[in-house]
Protein backbone atom coordinates (compact mmCIF):
# COMPACT_ATOMS: atom_id res chain seq x y z
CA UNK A 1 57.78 32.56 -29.30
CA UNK A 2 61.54 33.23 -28.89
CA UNK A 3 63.08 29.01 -29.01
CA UNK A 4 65.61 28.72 -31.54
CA UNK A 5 65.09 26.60 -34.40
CA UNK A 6 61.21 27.60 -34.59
CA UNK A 7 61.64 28.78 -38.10
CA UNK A 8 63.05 26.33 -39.59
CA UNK A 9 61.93 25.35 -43.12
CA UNK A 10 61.11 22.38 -44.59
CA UNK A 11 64.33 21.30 -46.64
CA UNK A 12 65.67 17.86 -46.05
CA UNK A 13 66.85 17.43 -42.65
CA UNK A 14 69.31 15.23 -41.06
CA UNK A 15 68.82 13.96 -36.99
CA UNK A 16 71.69 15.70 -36.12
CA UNK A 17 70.60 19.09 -37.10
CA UNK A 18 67.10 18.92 -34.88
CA UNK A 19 66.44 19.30 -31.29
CA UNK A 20 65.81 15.62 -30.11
CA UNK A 21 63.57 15.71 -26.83
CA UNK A 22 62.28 13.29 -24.25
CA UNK A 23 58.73 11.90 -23.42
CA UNK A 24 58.43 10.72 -20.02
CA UNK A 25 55.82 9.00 -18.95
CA UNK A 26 57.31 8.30 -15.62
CA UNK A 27 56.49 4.45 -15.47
CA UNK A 28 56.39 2.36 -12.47
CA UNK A 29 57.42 -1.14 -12.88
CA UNK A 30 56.55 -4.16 -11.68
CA UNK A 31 56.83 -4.74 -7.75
CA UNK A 32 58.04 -0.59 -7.52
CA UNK A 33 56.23 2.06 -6.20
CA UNK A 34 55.51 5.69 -7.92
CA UNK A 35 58.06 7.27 -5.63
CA UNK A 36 60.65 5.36 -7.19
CA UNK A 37 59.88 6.20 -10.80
CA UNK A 38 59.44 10.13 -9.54
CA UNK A 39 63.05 9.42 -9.03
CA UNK A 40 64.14 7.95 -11.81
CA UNK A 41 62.35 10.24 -13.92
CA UNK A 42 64.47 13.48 -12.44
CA UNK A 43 67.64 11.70 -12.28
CA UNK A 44 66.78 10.98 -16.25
CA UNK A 45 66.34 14.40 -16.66
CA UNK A 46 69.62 15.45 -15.10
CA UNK A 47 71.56 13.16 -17.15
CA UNK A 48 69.30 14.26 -20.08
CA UNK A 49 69.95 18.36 -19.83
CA UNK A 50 74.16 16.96 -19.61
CA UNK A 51 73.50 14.94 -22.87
CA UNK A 52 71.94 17.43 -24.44
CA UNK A 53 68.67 16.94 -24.67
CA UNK A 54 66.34 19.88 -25.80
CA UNK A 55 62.96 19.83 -23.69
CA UNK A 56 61.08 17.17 -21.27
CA UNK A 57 57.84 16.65 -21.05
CA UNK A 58 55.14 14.54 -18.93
CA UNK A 59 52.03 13.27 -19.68
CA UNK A 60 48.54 13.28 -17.73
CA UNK A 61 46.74 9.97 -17.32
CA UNK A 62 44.70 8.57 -14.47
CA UNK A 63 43.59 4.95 -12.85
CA UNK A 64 47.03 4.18 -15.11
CA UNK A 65 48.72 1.81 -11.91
CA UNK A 66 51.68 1.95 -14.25
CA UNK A 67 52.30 5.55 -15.37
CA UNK A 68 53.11 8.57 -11.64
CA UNK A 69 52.53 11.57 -13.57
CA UNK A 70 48.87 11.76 -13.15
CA UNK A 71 49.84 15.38 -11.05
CA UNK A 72 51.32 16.58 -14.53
CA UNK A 73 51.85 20.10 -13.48
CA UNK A 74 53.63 19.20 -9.94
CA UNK A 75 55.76 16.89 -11.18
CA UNK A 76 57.08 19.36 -13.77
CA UNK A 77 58.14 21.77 -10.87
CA UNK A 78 60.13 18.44 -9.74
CA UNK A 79 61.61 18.17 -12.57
CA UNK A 80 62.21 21.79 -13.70
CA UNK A 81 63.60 22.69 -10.00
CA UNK A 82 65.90 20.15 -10.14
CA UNK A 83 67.50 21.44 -13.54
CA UNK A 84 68.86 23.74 -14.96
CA UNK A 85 68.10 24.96 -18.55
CA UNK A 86 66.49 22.09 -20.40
CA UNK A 87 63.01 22.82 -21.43
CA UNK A 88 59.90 21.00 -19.05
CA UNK A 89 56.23 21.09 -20.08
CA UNK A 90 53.60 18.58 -20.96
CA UNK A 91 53.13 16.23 -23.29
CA UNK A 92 50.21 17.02 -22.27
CA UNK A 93 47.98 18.25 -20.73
CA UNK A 94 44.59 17.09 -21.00
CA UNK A 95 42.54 20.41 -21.33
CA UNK A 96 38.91 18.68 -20.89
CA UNK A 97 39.80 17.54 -17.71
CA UNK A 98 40.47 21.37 -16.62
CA UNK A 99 39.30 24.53 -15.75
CA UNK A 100 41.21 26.98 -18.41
CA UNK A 101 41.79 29.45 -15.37
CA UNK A 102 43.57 26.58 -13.57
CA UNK A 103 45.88 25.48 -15.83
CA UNK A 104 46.61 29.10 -16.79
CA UNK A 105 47.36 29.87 -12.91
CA UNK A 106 49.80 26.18 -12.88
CA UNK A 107 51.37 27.24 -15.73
CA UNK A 108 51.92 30.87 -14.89
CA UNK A 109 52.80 29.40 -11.65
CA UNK A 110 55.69 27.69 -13.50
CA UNK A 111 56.39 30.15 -15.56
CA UNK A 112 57.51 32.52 -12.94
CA UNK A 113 59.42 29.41 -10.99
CA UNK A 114 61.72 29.07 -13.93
CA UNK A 115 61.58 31.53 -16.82
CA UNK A 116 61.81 31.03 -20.14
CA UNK A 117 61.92 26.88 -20.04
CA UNK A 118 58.08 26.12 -19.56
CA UNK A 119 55.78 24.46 -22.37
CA UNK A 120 52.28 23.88 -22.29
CA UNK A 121 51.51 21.33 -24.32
CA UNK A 122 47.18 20.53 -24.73
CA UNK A 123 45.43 17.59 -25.94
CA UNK A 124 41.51 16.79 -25.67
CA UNK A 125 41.97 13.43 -25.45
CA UNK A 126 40.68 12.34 -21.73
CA UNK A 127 43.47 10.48 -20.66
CA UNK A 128 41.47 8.12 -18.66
CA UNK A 129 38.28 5.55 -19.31
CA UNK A 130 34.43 7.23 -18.38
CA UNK A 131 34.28 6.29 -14.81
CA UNK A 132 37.51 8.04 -14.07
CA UNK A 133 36.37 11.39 -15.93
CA UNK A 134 33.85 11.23 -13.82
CA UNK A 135 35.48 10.97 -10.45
CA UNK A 136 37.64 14.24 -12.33
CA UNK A 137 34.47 15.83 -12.30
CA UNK A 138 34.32 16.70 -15.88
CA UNK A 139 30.62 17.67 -16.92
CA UNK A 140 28.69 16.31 -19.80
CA UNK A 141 29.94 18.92 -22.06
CA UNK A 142 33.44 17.69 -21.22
CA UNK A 143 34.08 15.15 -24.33
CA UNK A 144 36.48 17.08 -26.16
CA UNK A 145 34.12 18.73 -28.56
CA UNK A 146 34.47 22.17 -26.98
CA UNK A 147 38.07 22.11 -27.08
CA UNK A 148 38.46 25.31 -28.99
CA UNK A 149 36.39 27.65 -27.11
CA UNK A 150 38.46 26.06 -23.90
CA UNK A 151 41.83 26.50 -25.74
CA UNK A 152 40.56 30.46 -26.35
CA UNK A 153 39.64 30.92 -22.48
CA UNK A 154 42.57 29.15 -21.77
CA UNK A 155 45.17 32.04 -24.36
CA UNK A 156 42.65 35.03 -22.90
CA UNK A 157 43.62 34.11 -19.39
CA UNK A 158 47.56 34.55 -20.34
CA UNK A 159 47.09 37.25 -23.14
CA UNK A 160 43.73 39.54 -22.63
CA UNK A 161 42.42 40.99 -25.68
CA UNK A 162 42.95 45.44 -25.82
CA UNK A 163 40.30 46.70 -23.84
CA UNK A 164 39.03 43.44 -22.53
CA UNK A 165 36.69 43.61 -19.13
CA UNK A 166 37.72 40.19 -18.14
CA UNK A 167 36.85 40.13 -14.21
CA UNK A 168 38.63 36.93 -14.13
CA UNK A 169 42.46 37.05 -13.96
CA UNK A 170 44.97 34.21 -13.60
CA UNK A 171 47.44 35.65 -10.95
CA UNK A 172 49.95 34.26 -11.36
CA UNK A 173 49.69 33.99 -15.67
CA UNK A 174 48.79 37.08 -17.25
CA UNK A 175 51.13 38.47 -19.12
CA UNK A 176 53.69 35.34 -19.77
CA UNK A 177 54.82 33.74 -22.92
CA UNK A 178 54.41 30.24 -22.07
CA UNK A 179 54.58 28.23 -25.82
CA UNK A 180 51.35 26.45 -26.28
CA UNK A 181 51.74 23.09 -28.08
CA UNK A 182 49.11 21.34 -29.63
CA UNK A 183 49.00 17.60 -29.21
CA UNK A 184 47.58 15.06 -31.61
CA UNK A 185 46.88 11.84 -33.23
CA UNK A 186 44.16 12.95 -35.98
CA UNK A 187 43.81 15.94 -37.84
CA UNK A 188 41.68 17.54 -35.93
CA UNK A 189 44.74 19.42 -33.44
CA UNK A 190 46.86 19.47 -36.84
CA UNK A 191 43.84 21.73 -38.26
CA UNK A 192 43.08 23.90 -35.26
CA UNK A 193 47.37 24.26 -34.84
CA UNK A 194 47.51 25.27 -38.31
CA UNK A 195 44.67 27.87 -38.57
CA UNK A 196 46.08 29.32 -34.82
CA UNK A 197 49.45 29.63 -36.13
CA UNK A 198 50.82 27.02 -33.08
CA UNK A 199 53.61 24.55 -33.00
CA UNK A 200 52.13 20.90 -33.51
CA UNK A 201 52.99 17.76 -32.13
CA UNK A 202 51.77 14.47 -33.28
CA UNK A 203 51.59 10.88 -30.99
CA UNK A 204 53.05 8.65 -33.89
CA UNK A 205 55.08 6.60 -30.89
CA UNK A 206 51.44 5.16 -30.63
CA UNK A 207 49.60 6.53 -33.03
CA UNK A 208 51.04 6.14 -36.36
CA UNK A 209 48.62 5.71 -39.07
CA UNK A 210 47.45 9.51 -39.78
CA UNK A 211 50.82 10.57 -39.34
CA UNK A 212 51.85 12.02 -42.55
CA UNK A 213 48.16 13.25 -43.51
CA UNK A 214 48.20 15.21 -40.33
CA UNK A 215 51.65 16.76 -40.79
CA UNK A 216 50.48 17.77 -44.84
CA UNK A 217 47.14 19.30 -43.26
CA UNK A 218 49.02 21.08 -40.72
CA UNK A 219 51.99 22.42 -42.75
CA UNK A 220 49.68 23.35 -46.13
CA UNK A 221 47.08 24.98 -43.84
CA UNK A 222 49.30 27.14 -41.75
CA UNK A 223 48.49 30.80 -41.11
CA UNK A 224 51.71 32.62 -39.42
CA UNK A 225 50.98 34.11 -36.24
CA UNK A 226 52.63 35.88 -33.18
CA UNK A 227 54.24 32.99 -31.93
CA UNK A 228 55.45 31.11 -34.90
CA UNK A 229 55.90 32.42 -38.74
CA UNK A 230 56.36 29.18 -40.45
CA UNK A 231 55.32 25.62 -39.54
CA UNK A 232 56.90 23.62 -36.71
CA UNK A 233 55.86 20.13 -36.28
CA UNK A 234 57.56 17.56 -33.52
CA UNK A 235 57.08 13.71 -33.62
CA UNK A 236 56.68 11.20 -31.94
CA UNK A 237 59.29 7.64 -31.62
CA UNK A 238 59.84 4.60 -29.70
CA UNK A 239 63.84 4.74 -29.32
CA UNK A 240 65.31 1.53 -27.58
CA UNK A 241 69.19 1.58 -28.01
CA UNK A 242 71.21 -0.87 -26.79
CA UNK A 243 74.73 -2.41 -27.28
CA UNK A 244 73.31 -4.80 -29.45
CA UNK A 245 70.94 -5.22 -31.42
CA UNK A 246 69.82 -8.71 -29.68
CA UNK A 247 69.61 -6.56 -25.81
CA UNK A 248 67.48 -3.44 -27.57
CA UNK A 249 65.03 -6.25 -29.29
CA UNK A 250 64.63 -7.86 -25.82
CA UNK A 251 64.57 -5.10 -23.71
CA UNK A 252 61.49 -3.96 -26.07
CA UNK A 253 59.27 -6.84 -25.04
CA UNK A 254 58.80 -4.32 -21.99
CA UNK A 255 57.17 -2.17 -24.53
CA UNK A 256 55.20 -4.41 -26.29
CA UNK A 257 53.85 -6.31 -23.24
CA UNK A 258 52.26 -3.35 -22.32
CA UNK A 259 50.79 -2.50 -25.46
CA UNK A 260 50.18 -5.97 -25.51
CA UNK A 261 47.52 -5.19 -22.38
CA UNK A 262 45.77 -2.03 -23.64
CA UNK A 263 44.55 -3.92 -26.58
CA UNK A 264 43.37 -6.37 -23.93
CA UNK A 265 41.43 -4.06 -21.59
CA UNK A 266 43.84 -4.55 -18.95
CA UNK A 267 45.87 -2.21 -17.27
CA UNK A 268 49.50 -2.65 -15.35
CA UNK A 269 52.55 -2.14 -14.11
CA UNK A 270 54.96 -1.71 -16.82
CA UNK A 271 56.64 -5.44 -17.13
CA UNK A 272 60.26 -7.15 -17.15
CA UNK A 273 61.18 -8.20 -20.12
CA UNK A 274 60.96 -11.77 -21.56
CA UNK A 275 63.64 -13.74 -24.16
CA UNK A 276 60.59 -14.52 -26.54
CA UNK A 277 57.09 -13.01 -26.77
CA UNK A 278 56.06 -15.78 -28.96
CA UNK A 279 54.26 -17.72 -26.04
CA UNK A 280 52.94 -14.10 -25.02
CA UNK A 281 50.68 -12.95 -27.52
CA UNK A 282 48.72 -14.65 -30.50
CA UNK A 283 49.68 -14.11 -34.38
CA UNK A 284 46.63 -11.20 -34.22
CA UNK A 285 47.78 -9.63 -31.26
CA UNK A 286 51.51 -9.41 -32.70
CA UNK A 287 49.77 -7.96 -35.82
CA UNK A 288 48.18 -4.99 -33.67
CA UNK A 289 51.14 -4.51 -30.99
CA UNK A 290 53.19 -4.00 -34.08
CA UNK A 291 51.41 -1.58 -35.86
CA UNK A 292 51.10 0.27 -33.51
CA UNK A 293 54.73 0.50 -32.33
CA UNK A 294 55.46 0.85 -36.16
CA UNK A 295 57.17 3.79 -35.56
CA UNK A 296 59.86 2.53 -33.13
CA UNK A 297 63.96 2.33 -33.31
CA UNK A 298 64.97 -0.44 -31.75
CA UNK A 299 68.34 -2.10 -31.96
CA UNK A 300 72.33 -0.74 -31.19
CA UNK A 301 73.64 3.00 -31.82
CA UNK A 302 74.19 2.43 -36.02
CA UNK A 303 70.72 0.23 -36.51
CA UNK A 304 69.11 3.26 -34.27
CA UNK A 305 70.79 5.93 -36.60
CA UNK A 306 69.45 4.45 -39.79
CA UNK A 307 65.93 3.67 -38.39
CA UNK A 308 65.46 7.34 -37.45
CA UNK A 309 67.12 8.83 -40.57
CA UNK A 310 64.49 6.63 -42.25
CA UNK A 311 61.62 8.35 -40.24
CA UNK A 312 63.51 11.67 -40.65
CA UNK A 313 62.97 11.03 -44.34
CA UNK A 314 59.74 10.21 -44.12
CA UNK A 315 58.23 12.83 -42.09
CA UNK A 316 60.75 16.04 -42.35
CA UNK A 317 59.65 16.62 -38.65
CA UNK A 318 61.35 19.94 -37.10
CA UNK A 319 62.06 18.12 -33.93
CA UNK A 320 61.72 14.48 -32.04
CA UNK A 321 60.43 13.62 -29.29
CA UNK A 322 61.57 10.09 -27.96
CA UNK A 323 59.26 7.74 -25.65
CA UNK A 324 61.28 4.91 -23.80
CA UNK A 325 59.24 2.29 -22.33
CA UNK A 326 62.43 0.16 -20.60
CA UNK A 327 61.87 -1.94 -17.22
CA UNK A 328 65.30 -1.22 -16.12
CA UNK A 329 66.10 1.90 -14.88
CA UNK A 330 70.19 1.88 -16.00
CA UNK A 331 69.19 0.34 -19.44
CA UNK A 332 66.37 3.47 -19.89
CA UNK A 333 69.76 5.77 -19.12
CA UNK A 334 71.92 3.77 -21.21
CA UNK A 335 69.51 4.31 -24.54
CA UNK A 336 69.02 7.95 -24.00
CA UNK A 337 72.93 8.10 -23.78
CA UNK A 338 73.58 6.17 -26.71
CA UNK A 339 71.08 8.20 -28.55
CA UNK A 340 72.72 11.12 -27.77
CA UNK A 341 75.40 10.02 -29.15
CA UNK A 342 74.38 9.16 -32.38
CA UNK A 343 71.44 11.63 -32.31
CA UNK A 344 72.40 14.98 -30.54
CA UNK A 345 75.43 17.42 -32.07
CA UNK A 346 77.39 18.84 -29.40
CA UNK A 347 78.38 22.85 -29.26
């Protein structure tokens, strides 16, 4: 793996002196259409690569009404064609919902598109409920469980072993260094990264409870490897920046309305927000939504700095990568600008 700032060790780091990156999850909002967030998304990632932004990355769902990037790997060529050096890749991929050779053959597909700034980034979560795996046509065996004979066919397709009588070939594939990611929220990925010698991403922007026992596993059980001699472990946070404090905490009732739904069964469009969520959700509800957004910045450029210096502290991550769930399309550009500003050293 040739990215800068891949061997980075695990002194005390400050925001500033990390690659900060963006999670797009490409929502549609209430009364729009997915054609309109495909937009938005790109024209976030322009501004993003001028701000300085390291790498963007989409994640797969399905039967989500609120989220466009089901098509993970085409809207990455949207994104990546209409940029011009930032990193694109997947946040992630949802390798139990694959064939191996066909994500090797999409990726090396990308790969050749636009050199050196692809990542492939795997989870074996399903990104979808059971009827929707099935209408994927994932077999029985497809639960996740055989993830790491998948994630091996999946490296063999890109790298074959000396001497190996594959008949099988992913044209275009074979041969690139496309930077596999592992994605998490358990230590199961934080194991399998650390024994493979792969970088390691965990979902703490929704997710945050085995946080810091998955980063331990992972950085104590690391074996170096071809692509990556020491540790490298990106996290996940909820950044909402806003003038004021008072416009970031109300433009985050976006976030935690639809949080505020999963826990409920229910799915959506992602929601305007509301002065007060007090009539919204009961005492329990608030408990849950807010543990589970626990590891969120929310407020103007200097309460967003501390926040994050905070979770800098905590977690010594070697990069971030920032989720934004805002209903307003200027607002979502105006937080990603002010957190470049406070977040992103210029050269």
């Amino acid at each position: 793996m040739t990215e800068q700032n891949m061997n980075s060790s695990h002194t005390s780091k400050q925001l500033q002196n990390i690659p900060v990156s963006i999670l797009d999850l490409a929502p549609i909002t209430e009364g729009s259409t997915a054609a309109v967030s495909l937009r938005n998304s790109l024209e976030l990632a322009q501004h993003a690569e001028q701000w300085g932004y390291h790498r963007y990355w989409l994640a797969e769902h399905h039967n989500m009404p609120g989220i466009a990037s089901s098509a993970t790997s085409v809207v990455i060529g949207h994104i990546a064609a209409g940029t011009k050096k930032m990193r694109v890749g997947s946040g992630g991929i949802m390798l139990p919902n694959h064939s191996p050779l066909v994500i090797a053959e999409q990726f090396g597909t990308l790969e050749s598109l636009f050199p050196g700034r692809i990542d492939l980034g795997l989870g074996r979560a399903p990104g979808s409920d059971q009827l929707t795996s099935r209408a994927l046509r994932r077999g029985p065996g497809s639960d996740g469980q055989d993830f790491p004979e998948r994630l091996g066919e999946l490296r063999s397709y890109f790298h074959p072993t000396s001497g190996s009588s594959m008949r099988v070939r992913a044209i275009p594939g074979e041969g690139l260094d496309i930077p596999i990611w592992l994605l998490g929220s358990s230590g199961f990925s934080a194991q399998l990264s650390a024994q493979l010698g792969l970088p390691f991403a965990f979902a703490s922007h929704f997710a945050p409870d085995y946080l810091l026992p998955a980063l331990d596993l992972y950085r104590s059980n690391f074996k170096p490897s071809g692509e990556l001699q020491t540790p490298y472990a990106m996290v996940g946070v909820n950044v909402i920046c806003a003038d004021t404090d008072e416009e970031a905490q109300r433009l985050a009732t976006s976030a935690q309305q639809q949080f505020l739904n999963i826990i409920r069964g229910r799915t959506g469009q992602l929601k305007p927000p509301v002065d007060s969520m007090d009539s919204v959700w009961t005492p329990q509800e608030k408990a849950v939504v807010g543990r589970t957004l626990s590891f969120s910045a929310i407020g103007s450029p200097a309460t967003v700095r501390q926040q994050l210096d905070r979770f800098m502290d905590m977690t010594d991550a070697d990069e971030i990568i920032v989720a934004s769930a805002i209903y307003d399309h200027k607002a979502r550009l105006r937080s990603y600008e002010l957190l470049a500003d406070v977040g992103i050293t210029k050269p």
